[in-house]
Protein backbone atom coordinates (compact mmCIF):
# COMPACT_ATOMS: atom_id res chain seq x y z
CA UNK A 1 69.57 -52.31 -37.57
CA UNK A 2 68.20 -48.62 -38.43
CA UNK A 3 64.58 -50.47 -38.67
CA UNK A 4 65.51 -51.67 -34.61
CA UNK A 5 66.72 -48.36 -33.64
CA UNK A 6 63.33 -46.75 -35.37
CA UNK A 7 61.11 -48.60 -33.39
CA UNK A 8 62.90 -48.08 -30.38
CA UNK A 9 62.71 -44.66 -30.57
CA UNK A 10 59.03 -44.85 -31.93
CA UNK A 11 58.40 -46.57 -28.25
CA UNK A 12 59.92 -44.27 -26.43
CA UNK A 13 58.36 -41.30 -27.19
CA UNK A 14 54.92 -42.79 -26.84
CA UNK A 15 56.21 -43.69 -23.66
CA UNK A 16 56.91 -39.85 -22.90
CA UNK A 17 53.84 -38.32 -24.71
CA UNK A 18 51.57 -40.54 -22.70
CA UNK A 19 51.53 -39.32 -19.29
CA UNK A 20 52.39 -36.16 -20.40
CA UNK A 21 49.13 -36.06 -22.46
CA UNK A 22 47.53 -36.94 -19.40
CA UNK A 23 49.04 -34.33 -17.19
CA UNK A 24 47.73 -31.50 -19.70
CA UNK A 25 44.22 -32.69 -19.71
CA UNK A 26 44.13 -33.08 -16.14
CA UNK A 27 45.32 -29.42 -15.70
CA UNK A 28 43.11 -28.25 -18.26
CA UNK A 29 40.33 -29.65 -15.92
CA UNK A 30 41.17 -28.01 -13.02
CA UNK A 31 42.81 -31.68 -11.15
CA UNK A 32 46.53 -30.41 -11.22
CA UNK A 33 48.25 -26.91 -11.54
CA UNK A 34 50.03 -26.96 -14.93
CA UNK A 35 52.42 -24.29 -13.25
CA UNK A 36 53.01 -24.29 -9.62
CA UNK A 37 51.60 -21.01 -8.21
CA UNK A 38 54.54 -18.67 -6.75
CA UNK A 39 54.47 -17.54 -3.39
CA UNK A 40 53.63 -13.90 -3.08
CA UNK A 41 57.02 -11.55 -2.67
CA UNK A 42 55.70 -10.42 0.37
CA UNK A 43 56.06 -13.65 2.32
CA UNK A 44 59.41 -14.18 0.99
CA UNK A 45 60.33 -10.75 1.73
CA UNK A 46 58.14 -9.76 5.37
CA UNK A 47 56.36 -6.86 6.19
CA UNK A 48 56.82 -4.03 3.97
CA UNK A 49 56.34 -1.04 6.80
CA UNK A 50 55.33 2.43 5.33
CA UNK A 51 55.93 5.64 7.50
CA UNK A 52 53.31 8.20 6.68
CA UNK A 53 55.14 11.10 8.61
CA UNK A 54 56.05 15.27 8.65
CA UNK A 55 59.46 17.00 9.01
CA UNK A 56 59.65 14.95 12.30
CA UNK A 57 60.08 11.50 10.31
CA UNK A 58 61.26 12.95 6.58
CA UNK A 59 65.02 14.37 8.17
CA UNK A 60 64.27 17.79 8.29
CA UNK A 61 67.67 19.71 9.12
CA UNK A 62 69.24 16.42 9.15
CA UNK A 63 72.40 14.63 7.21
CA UNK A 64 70.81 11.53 5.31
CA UNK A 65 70.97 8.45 6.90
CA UNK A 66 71.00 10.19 10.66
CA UNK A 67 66.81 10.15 11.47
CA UNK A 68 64.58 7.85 13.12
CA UNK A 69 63.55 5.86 10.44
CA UNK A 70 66.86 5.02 8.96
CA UNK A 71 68.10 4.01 12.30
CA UNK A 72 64.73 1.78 12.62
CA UNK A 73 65.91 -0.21 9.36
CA UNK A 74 69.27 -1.06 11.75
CA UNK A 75 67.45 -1.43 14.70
CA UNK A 76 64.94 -4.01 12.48
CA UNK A 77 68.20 -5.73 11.15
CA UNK A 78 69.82 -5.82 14.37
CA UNK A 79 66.36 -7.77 15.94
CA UNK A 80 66.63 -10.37 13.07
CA UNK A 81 63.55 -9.33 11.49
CA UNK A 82 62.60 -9.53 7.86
CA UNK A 83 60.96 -6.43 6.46
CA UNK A 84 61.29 -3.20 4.22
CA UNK A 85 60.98 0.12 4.87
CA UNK A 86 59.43 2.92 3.08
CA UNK A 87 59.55 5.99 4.18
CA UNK A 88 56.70 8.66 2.46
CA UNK A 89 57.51 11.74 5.04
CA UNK A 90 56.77 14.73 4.10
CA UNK A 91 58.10 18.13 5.77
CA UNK A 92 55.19 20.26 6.33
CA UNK A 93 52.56 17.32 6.24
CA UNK A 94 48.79 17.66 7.72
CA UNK A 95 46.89 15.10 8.50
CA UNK A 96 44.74 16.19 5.52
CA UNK A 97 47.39 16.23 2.88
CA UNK A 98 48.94 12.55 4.74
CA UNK A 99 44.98 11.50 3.88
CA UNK A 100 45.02 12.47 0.38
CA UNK A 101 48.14 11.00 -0.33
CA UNK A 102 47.75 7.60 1.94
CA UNK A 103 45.71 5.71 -1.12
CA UNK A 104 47.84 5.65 -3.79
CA UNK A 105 50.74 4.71 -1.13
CA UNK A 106 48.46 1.69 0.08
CA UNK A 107 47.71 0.80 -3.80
CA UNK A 108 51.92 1.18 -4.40
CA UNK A 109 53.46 -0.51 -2.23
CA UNK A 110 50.75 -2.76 -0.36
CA UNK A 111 52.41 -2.63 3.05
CA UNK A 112 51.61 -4.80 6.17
CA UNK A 113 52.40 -1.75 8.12
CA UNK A 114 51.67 1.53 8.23
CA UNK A 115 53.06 3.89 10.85
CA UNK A 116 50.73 7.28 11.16
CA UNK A 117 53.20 10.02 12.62
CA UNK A 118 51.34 13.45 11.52
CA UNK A 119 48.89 15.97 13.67
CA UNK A 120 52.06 18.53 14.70
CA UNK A 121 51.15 20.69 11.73
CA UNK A 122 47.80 20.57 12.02
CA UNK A 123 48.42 22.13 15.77
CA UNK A 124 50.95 24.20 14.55
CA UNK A 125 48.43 26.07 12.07
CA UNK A 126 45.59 26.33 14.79
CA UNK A 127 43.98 23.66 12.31
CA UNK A 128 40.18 22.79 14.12
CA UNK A 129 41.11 19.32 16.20
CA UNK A 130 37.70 17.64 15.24
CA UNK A 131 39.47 17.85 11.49
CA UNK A 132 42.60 16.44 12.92
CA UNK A 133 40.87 13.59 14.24
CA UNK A 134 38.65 12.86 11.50
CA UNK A 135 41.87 12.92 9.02
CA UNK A 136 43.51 10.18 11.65
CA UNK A 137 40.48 8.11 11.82
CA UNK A 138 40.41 7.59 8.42
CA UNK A 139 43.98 7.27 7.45
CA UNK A 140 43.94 4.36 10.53
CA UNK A 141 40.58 2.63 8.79
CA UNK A 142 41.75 2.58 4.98
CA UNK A 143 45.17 1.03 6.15
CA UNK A 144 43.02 -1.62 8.24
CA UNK A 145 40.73 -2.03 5.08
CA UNK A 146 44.12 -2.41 3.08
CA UNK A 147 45.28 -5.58 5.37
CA UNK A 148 48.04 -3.61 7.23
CA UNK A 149 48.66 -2.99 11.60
CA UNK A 150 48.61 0.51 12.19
CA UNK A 151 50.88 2.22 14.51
CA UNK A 152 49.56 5.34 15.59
CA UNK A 153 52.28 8.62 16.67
CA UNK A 154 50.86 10.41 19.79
CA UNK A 155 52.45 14.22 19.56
CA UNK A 156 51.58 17.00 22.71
CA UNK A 157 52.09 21.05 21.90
CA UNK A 158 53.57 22.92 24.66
CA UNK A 159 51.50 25.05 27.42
CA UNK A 160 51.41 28.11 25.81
CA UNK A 161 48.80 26.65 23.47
CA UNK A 162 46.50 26.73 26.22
CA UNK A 163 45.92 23.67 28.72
CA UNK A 164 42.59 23.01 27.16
CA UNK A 165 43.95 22.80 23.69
CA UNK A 166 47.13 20.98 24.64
CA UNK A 167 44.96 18.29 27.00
CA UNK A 168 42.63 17.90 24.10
CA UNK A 169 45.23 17.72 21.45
CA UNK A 170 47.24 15.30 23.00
CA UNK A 171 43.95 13.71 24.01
CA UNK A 172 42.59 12.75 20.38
CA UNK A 173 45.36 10.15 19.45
CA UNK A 174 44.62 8.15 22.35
CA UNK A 175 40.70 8.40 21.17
CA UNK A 176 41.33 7.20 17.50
CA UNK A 177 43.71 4.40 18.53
CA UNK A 178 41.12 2.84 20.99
CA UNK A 179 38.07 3.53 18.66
CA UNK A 180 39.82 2.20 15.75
CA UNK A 181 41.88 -1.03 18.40
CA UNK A 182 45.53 -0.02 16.66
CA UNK A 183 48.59 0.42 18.81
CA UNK A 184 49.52 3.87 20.16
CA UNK A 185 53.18 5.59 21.10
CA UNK A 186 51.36 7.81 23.62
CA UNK A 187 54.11 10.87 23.10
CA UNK A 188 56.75 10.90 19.63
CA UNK A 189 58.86 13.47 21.51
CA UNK A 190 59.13 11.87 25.12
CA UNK A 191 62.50 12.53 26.73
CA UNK A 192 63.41 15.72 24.13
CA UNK A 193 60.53 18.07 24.69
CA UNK A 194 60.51 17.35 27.75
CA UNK A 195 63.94 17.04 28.23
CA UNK A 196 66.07 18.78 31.27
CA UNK A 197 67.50 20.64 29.00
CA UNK A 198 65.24 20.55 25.90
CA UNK A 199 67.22 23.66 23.65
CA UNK A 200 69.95 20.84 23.73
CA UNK A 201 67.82 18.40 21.81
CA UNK A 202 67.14 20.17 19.24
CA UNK A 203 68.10 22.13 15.67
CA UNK A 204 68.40 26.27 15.91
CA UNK A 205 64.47 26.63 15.17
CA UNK A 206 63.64 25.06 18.33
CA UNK A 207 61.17 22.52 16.49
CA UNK A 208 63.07 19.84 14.97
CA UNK A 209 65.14 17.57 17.52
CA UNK A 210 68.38 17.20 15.97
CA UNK A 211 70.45 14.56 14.89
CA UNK A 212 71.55 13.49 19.13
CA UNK A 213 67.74 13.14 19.75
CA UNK A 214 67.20 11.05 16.76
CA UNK A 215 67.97 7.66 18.99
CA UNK A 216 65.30 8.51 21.73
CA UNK A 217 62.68 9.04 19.06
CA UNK A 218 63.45 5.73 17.48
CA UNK A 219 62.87 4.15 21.74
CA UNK A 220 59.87 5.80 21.99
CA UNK A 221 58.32 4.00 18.77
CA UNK A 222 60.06 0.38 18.90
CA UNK A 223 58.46 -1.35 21.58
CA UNK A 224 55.18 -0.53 20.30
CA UNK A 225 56.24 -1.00 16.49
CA UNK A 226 57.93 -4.38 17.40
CA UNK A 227 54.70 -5.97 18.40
CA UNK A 228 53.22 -5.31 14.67
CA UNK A 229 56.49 -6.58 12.85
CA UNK A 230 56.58 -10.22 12.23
């Protein structure tokens, strides 16, 4: 009886090392995966969208949770889309510090993504506008050499910059975003500079809209920023 049970054991298990034997030395050759390749977090997870912004984006003045890009994760929710926000604002931000920092963000967190809103600063500090432009430019091409769609943030400065200065200003965004073929929000502040009564829009310093304006800053982006999410 134990002699029975041996050998039927002893059959068994050749039965089972057999084709598993086989399955390892076909995998070793290259004919099967021996472990079925994962699919890459990102596609399980969507776009990962990264905001490269100022004070305009990083809730200057504000209580958390009341600025644009916290109401864009609802609004991206609310549209039944998959992705994850990261927001890498900085109050104060030029183009040339949103430049030096836009690598190591690209390297981090690998978005599909990237949403340029910086050049106020730059205007604010009479910073040269051929700089301003060459900073956008290539902030737009590394994220396009990283694999992510760019959204680019128009901004305008009021008249008493000058017309020439404002026209040309405003101007430049428009030029990178059809030189470089990414999409454009023409004007970040539409409806609250410009507003009918524009001291209500914003905080006491008269340069950050406050928390009421918040909602027509997130318009002005989405239907643009839509278009890139998948």
């Amino acid at each position: 009886m134990k002699s029975d049970f041996t050998k039927l054991a002893g059959q068994t298990i050749a039965r089972l090392v057999k084709p598993l034997a086989a399955l390892l030395a076909a995998a070793a050759l290259g004919a099967v995966p021996a472990v079925q390749a994962q699919a890459p977090a990102s596609a399980a997870q969507g776009d990962t969208l990264l905001v490269v912004g100022d004070s305009l984006s990083a809730e200057y003045g504000l209580k958390r949770g009341t600025g644009w890009v916290p109401l864009l994760e609802k609004q991206i929710a609310g549209e039944k889309k998959s992705a994850k926000v990261v927001n890498a604002s900085i109050s104060g931000d030029t183009t040339s510090g949103g430049r030096s920092r836009l690598p190591a963000l690209l390297a981090q967190h690998k978005p599909t993504v990237v949403v340029i809103e910086l050049g106020g600063n730059d205007a604010l500090r009479g910073l040269p506008l051929d700089m301003t432009e060459q900073n956008l430019s290539a902030m737009t091409q590394a994220a396009k050499k990283a694999g992510a769609r760019v959204l680019l943030v128009g901004m305008q400065v009021p008249p008493n910059y000058g017309s020439a200065y404002a026209a040309n200003f405003s101007g430049l965004f428009a030029k990178v975003a059809k030189a470089e073929k990414v999409a454009l929000v023409p004007f970040f502040l539409k409806g609250v500079a410009d507003a009918a009564d524009p001291v209500a829009a914003f905080q006491a310093d008269r340069i950050h809209p406050n928390e009421q304006s918040q909602p027509r800053m997130l318009a002005n982006v989405w239907p643009e920023l839509k278009k890139l999410l998948k």
